[in-house]
Protein backbone atom coordinates (compact mmCIF):
# COMPACT_ATOMS: atom_id res chain seq x y z
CA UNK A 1 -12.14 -6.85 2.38
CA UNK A 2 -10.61 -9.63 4.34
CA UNK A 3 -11.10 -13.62 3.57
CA UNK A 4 -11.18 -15.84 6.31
CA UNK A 5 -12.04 -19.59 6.14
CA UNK A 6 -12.58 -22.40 8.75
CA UNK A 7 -10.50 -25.64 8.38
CA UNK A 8 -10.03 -29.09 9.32
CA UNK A 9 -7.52 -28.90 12.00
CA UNK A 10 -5.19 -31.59 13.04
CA UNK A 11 -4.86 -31.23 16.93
CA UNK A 12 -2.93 -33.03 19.58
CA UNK A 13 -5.10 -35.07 22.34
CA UNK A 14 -6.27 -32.85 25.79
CA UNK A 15 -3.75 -34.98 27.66
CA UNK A 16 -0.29 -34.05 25.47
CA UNK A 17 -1.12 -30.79 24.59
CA UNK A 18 1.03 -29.29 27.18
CA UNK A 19 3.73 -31.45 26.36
CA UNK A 20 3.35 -30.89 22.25
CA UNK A 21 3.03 -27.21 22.15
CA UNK A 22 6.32 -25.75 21.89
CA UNK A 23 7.16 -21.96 21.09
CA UNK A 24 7.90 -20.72 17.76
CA UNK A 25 11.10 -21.82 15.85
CA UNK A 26 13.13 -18.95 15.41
CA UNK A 27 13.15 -18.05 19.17
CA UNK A 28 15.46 -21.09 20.19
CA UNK A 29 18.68 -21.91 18.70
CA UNK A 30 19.23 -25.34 17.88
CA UNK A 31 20.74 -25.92 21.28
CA UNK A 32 18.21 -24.23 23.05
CA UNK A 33 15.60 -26.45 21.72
CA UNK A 34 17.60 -29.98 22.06
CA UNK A 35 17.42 -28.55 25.89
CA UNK A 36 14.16 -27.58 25.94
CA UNK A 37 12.61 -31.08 24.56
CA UNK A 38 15.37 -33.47 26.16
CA UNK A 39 13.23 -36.29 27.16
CA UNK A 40 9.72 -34.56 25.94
CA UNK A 41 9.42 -36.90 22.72
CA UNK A 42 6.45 -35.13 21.68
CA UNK A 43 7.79 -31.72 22.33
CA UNK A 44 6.41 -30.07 18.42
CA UNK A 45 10.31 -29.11 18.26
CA UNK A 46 11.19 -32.36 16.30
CA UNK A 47 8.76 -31.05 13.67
CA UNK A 48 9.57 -27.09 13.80
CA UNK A 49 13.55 -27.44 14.23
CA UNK A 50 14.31 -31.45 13.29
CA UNK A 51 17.62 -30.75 13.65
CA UNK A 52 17.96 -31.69 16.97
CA UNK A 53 17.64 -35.15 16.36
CA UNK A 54 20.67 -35.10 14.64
CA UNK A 55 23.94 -35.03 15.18
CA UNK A 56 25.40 -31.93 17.11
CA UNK A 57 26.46 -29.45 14.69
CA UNK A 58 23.92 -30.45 12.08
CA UNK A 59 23.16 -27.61 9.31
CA UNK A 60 19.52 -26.48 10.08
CA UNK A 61 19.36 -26.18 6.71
CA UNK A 62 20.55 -29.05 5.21
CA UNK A 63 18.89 -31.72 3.52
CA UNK A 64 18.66 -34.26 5.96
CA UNK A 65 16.76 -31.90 8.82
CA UNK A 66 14.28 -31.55 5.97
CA UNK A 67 13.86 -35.75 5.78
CA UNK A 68 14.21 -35.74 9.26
CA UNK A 69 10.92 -32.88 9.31
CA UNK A 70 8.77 -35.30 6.89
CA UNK A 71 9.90 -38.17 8.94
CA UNK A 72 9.01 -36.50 12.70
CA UNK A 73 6.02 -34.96 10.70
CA UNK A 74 4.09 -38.03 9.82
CA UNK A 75 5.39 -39.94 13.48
CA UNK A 76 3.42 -37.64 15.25
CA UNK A 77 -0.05 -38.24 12.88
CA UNK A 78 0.86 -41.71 12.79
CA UNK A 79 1.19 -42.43 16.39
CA UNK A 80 -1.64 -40.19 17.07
CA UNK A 81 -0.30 -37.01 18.81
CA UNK A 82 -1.52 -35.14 15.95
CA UNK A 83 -5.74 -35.84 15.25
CA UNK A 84 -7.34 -34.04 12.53
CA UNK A 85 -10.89 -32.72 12.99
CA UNK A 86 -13.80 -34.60 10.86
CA UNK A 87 -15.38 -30.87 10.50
CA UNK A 88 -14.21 -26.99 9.39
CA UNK A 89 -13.81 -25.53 12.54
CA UNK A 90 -12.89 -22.24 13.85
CA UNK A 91 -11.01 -21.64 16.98
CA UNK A 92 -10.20 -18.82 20.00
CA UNK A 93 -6.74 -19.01 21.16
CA UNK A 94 -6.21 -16.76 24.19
CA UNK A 95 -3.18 -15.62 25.91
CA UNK A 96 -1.70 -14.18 29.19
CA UNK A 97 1.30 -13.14 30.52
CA UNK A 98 0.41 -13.39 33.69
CA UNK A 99 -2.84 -16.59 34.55
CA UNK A 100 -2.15 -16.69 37.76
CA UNK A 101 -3.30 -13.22 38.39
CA UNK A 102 -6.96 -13.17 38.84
CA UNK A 103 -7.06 -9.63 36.91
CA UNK A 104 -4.88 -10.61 34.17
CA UNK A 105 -5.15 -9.36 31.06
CA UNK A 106 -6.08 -11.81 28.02
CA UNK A 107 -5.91 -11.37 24.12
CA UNK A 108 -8.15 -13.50 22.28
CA UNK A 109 -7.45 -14.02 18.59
CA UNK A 110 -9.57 -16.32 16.02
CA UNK A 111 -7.91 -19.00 14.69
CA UNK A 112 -8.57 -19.25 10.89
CA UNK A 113 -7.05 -19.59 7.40
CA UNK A 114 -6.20 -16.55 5.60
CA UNK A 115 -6.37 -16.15 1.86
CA UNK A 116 -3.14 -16.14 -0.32
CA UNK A 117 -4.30 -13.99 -2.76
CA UNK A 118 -5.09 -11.28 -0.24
CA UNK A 119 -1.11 -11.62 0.61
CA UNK A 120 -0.64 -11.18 -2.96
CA UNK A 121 -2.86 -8.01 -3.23
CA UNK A 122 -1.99 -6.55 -0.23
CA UNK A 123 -5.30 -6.78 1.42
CA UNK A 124 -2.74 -8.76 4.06
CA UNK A 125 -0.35 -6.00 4.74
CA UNK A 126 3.07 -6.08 6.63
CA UNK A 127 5.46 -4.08 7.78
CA UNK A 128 8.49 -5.25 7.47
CA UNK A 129 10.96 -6.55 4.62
CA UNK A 130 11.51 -10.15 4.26
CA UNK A 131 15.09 -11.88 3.54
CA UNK A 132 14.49 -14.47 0.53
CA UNK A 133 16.93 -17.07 2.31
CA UNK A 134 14.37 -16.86 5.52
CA UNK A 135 11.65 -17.40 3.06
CA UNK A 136 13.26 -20.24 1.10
CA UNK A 137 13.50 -22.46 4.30
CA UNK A 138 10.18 -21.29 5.42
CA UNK A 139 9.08 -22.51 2.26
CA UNK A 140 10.52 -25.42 2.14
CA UNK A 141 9.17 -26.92 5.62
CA UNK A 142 5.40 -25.71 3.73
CA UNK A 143 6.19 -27.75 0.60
CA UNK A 144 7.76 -31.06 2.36
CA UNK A 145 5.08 -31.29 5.19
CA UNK A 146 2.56 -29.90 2.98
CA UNK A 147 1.01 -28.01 5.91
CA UNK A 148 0.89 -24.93 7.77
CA UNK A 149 2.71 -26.04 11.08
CA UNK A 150 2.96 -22.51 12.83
CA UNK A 151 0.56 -20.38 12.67
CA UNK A 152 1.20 -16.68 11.95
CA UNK A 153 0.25 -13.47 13.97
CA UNK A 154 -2.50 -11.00 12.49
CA UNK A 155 -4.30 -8.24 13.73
CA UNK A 156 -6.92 -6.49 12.95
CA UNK A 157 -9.21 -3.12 13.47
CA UNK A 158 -11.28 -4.78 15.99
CA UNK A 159 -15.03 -4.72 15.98
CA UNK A 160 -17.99 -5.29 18.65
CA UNK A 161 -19.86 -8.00 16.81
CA UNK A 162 -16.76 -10.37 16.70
CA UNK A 163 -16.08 -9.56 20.12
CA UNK A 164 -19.15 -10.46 21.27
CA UNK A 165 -19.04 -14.27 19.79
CA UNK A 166 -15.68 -14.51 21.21
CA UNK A 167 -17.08 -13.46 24.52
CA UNK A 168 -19.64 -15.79 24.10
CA UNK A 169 -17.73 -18.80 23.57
CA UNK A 170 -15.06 -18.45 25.30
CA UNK A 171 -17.87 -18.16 28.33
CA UNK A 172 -17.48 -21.75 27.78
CA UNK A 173 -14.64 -24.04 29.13
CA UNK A 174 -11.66 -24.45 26.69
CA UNK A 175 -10.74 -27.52 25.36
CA UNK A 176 -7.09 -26.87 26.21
CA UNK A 177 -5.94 -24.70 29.14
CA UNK A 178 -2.16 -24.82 29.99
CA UNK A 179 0.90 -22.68 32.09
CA UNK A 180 3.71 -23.03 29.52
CA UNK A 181 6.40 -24.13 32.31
CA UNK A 182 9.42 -22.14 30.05
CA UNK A 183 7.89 -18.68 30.25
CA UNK A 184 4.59 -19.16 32.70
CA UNK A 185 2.33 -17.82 29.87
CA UNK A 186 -0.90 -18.89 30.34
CA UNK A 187 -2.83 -20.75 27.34
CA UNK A 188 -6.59 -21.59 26.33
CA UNK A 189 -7.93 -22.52 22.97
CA UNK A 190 -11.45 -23.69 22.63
CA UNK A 191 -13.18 -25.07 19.13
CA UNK A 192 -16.09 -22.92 17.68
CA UNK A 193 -18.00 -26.13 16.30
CA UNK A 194 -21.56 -23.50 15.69
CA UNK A 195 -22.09 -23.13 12.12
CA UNK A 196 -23.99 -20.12 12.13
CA UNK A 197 -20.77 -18.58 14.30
CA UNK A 198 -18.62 -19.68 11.71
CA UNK A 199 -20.74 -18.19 8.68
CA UNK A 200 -21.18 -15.08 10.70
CA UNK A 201 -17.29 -14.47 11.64
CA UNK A 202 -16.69 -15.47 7.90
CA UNK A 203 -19.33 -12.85 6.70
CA UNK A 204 -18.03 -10.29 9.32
CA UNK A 205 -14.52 -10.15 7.85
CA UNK A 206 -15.50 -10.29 4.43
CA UNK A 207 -18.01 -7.25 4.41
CA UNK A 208 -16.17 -4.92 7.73
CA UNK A 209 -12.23 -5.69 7.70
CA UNK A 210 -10.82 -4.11 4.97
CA UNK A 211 -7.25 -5.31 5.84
CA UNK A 212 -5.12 -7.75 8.26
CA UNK A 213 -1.94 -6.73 9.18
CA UNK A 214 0.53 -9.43 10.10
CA UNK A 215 2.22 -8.52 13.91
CA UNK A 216 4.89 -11.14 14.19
CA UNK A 217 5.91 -13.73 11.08
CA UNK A 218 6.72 -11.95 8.05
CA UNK A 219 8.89 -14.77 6.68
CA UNK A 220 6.06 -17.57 7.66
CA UNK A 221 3.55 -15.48 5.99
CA UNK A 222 5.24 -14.90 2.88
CA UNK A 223 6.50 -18.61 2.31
CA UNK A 224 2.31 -19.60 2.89
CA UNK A 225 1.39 -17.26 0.13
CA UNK A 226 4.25 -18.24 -2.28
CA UNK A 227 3.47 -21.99 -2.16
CA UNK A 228 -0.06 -21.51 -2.33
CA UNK A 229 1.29 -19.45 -5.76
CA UNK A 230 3.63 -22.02 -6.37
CA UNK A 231 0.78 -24.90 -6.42
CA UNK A 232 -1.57 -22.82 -8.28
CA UNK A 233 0.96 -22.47 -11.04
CA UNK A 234 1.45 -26.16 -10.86
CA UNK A 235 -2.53 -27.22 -11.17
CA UNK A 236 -3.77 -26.93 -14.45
CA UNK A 237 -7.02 -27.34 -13.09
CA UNK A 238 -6.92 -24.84 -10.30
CA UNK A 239 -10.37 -23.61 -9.54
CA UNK A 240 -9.45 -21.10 -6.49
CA UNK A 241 -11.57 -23.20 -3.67
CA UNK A 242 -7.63 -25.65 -3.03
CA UNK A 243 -7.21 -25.77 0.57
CA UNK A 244 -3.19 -24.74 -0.29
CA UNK A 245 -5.06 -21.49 -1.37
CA UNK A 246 -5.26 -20.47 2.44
CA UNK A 247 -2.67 -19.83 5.01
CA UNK A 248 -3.23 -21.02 9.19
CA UNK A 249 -3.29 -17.42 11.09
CA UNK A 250 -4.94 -16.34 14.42
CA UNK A 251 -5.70 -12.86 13.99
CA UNK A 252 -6.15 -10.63 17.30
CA UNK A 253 -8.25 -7.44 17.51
CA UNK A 254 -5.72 -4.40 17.87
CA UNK A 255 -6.60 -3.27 21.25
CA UNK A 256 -5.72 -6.21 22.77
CA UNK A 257 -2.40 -6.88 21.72
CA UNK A 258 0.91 -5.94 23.92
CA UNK A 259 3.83 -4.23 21.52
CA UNK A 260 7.01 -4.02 23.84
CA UNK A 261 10.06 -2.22 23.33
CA UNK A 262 13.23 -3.74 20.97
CA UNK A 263 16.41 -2.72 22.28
CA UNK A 264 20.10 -1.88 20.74
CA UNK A 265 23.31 -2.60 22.20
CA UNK A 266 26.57 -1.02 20.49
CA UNK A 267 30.11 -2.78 20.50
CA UNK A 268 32.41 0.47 20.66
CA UNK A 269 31.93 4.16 20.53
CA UNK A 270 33.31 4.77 17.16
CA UNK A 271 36.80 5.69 17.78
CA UNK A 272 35.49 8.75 20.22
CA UNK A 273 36.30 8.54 24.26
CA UNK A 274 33.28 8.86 26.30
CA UNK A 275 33.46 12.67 26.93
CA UNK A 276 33.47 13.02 23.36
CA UNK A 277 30.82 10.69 22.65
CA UNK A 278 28.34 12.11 25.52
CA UNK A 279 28.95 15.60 24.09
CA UNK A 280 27.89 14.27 20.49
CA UNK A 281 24.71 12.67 21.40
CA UNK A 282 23.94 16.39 23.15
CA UNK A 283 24.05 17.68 19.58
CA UNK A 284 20.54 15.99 19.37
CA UNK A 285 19.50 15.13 22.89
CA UNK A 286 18.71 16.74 25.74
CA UNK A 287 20.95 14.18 28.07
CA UNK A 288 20.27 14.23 31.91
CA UNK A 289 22.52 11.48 34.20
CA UNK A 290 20.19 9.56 35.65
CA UNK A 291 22.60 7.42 38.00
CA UNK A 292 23.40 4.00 38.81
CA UNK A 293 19.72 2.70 38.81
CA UNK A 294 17.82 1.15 35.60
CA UNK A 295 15.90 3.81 33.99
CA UNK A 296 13.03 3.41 31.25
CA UNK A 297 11.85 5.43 28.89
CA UNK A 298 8.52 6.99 29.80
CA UNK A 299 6.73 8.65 26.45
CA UNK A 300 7.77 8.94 22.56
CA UNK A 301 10.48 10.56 21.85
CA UNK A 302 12.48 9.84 24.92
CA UNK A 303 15.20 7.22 25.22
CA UNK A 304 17.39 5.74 27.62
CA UNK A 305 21.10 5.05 27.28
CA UNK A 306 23.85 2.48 29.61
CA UNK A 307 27.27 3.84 29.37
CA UNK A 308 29.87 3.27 31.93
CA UNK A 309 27.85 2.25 34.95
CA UNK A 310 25.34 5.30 34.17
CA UNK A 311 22.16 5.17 32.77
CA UNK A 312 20.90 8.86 30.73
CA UNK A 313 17.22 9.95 29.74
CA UNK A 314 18.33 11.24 26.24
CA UNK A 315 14.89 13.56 25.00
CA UNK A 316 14.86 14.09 21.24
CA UNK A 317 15.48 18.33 20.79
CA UNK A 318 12.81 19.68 18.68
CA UNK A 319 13.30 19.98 15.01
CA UNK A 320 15.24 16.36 14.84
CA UNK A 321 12.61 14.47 13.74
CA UNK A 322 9.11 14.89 11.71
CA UNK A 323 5.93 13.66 13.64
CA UNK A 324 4.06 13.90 10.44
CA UNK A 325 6.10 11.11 8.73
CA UNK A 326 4.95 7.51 9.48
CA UNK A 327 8.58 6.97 9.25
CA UNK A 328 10.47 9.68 11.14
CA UNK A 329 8.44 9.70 13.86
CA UNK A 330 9.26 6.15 15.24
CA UNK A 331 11.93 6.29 17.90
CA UNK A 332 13.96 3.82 16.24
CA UNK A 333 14.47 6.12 13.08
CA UNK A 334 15.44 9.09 15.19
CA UNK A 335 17.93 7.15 17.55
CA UNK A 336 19.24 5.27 14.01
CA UNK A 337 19.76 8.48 12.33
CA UNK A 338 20.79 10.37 15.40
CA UNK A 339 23.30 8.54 16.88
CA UNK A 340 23.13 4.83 15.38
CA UNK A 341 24.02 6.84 11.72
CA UNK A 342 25.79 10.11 12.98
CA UNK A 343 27.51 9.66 15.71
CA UNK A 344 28.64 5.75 15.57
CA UNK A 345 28.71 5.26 11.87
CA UNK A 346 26.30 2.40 11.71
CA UNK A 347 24.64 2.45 8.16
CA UNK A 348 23.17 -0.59 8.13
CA UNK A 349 20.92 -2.53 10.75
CA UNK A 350 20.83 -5.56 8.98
CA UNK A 351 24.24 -6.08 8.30
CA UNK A 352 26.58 -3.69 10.39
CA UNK A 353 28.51 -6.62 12.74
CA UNK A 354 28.80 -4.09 15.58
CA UNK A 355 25.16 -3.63 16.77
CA UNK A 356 22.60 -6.45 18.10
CA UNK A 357 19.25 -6.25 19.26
CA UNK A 358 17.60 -7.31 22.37
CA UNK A 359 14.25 -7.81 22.96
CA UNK A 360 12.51 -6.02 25.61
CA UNK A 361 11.02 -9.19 26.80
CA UNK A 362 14.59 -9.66 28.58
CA UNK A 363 14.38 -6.77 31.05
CA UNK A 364 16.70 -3.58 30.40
CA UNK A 365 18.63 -5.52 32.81
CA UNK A 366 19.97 -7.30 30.16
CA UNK A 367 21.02 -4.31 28.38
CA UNK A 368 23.33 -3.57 31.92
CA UNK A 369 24.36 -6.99 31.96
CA UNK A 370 25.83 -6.91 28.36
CA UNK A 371 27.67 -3.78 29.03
CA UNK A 372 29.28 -4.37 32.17
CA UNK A 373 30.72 -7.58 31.11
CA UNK A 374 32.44 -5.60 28.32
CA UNK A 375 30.79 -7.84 25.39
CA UNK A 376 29.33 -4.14 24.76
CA UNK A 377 30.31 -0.59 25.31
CA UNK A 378 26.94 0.79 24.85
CA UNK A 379 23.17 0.37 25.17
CA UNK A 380 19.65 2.25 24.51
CA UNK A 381 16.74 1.73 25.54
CA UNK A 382 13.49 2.41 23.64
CA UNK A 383 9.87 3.65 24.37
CA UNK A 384 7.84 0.47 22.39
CA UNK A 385 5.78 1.68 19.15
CA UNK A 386 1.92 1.42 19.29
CA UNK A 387 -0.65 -0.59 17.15
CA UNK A 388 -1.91 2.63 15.61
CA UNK A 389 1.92 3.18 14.17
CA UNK A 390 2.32 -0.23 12.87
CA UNK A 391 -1.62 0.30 10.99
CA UNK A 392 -0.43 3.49 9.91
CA UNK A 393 2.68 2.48 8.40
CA UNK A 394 1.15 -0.75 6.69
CA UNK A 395 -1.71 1.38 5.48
CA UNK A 396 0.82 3.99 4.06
CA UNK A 397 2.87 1.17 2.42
CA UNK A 398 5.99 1.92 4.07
CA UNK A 399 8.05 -0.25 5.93
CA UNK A 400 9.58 0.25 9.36
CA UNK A 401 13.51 -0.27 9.89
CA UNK A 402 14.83 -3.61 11.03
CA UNK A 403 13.91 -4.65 15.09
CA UNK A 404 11.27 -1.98 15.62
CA UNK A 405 8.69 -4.39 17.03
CA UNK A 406 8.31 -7.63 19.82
CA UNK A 407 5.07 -9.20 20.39
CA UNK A 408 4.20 -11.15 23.20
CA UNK A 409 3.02 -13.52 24.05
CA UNK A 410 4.43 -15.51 21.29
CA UNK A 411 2.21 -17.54 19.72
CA UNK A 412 2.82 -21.69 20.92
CA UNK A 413 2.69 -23.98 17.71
CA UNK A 414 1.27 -27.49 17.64
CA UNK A 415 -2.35 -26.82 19.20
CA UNK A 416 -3.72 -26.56 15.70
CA UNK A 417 -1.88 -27.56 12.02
CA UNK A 418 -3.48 -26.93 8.51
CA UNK A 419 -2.35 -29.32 5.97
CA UNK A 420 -2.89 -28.07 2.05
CA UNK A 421 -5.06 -30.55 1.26
């Protein structure tokens, strides 16, 4: 079963908050972000991606973004933009895409620490494969700020109970309630300060989730767990109750979450003209022209392609893929081995130069765009995969092939920390 924990949070003052919150670090460039927080000295951005107050050109990695981290890091507590709570707390974090809608939809997740050793044992599950270099400087902003700066993205099998006590505080007014001026997301977060909520949300987890499963942050969850290792190791008089045991997470129940679609975009067709290449992908596809106007894939199975000023609704044939296989029945294996693999000679995802991914958060006009300005010969389109195929493949142990999934919202960091001790 699942360990959750309250924690003293460090939080930035009601009137900042807006200002502080930034989104996650690895959807800017450094660029993007020295744009994003010019003039916005309390823009969370100095902490998350430091290197922007360097010099232009500065090595996110190197070691002077890491001083520069520490140094941001303890400016912020110092001057007090960061304020950490005298109690354990819980929280609620909610989300929309769209506030200003009265009818908008919300997801509501529960701010909490998560328990390393459940990473460890796979009680935590994921989904994806991690790259150790993403996890060594994920790891090394954990050890040097000795916190939990981002939070990571969980789910779980959701259940009426913890509904209800989300319902019922979140009745309340939140303590912080934003419009995120870069995206127009739509941001609440209130503090569950009831101690018999807290015990019961703790108890809840522990005796009727049998497993998390992390949605977005792989890398962030990994590098938690392995310092928490890392200082257990170091501790010869580690007990197991360490606040570096426990990881910062807000963990959403599965029907609430939004899994859009992750796109490809090709470079060249292989060496094979377009007549050629059309009548390869027809090996496997039903292919019907769809003209000159954006089309989206409607159901599993079905694609969409850009290819000289056309767009094509390419249906898998029957007998191309296995629907009993966690695996094969994901529409990014059959378009990878399909075409990706067969017909454009593109082995590898991670590595292969002439492919990038685009997520579907940018339209599948983007997809056009990148084609017609030639940076691109190709493009498909994707139906999105589901909550229940992300549990199943966790569950099953397997994981899914690179860019299969984009969550969103994206979680904003800097409305709640968790320092390891």
């Amino acid at each position: 079963m699942s360990i959750i924990k309250p924690f003293k949070g460090f939080r930035p003052p009601v009137d900042i908050v807006e200002k502080l919150a930034s989104r996650p670090y690895d959807v800017l460039n450094s660029e993007e972000a020295r744009v994003e927080c010019e003039g916005n000295p309390y823009s969370l951005l100095h902490v998350t991606k430091a290197e922007i107050d360097l010099p232009q050109g500065t090595d996110e990695h190197s070691p002077e973004v890491y001083l520069q981290v520490v140094k941001n890091y303890n400016k912020f507590k110092d001057l007090g933009w960061l304020v950490k709570d005298e109690e354990e707390k819980l929280y609620i974090y909610a989300q929309s895409m769209n506030p200003k809608d009265a009818n908008a939809k919300w997801q509501y997740g529960i701010v909490a620490c998560a328990y390393s050793e459940d990473y460890v044992n796979k009680v935590i599950k994921k989904h994806e494969l991690t790259r150790k270099d993403k996890e060594e400087d994920r790891m090394k902003h954990v050890r040097i700020t000795n916190a939990n700066v981002e939070p990571v993205f969980f789910a779980y099998p959701a259940i009426a109970r913890i509904d209800e006590i989300v319902a019922s505080v979140t009745a309340q007014k939140p303590i912080y309630d934003f419009i995120a001026k870069e995206d127009g997301f739509g941001h609440r977060f209130w503090v569950i300060d009831d101690r018999k909520l807290i015990d019961e949300l703790v108890d809840i987890f522990d005796k009727q989730v049998p497993a998390m499963y992390i949605a977005d942050g792989h890398h962030r969850s990994a590098a938690a767990a392995l310092v928490g290792q890392e200082k257990k190791e170091q501790n010869p008089a580690h007990t197991g109750k360490e606040e570096y045991n426990y990881f910062m997470t807000v963990i959403f129940p599965d029907n609430q979450l939004n899994v859009i679609d992750y796109n490809r975009v090709v470079k060249d067709l292989n060496g094979l003209s377009k007549e050629q290449f059309i009548a390869a992908v027809g090996e496997s596809y039903d292919l019907q022209d769809m003209g000159t106007d954006i089309y989206k894939p409607t159901k599993l199975h079905e694609h969409s392609m850009y290819l000289d000023g056309h767009w094509y609704k390419m249906t898998a044939k029957p007998g191309t893929y296995n629907d009993n296989d966690p695996i094969g029945v994901l529409d990014v294996t059959i378009l990878s081995n399909l075409v990706l693999d067969k017909v454009l000679g593109i082995k590898d995802l991670r590595t292969d130069k002439r492919i990038d991914f685009v997520g579907g958060i940018r339209g599948l006009g983007e997809l056009k765009r990148r084609v017609d300005n030639g940076e691109m010969k190709v493009a498909f389109a994707l139906y999105p995969v589901s909550m229940k195929q992300i549990i199943d493949i966790a569950d099953t142990g397997n994981i899914m092939p690179p860019k299969t999934t984009w969550f969103e919202p994206k979680l904003r960091s800097g409305l709640v920390i968790h320092e390891l001790c």
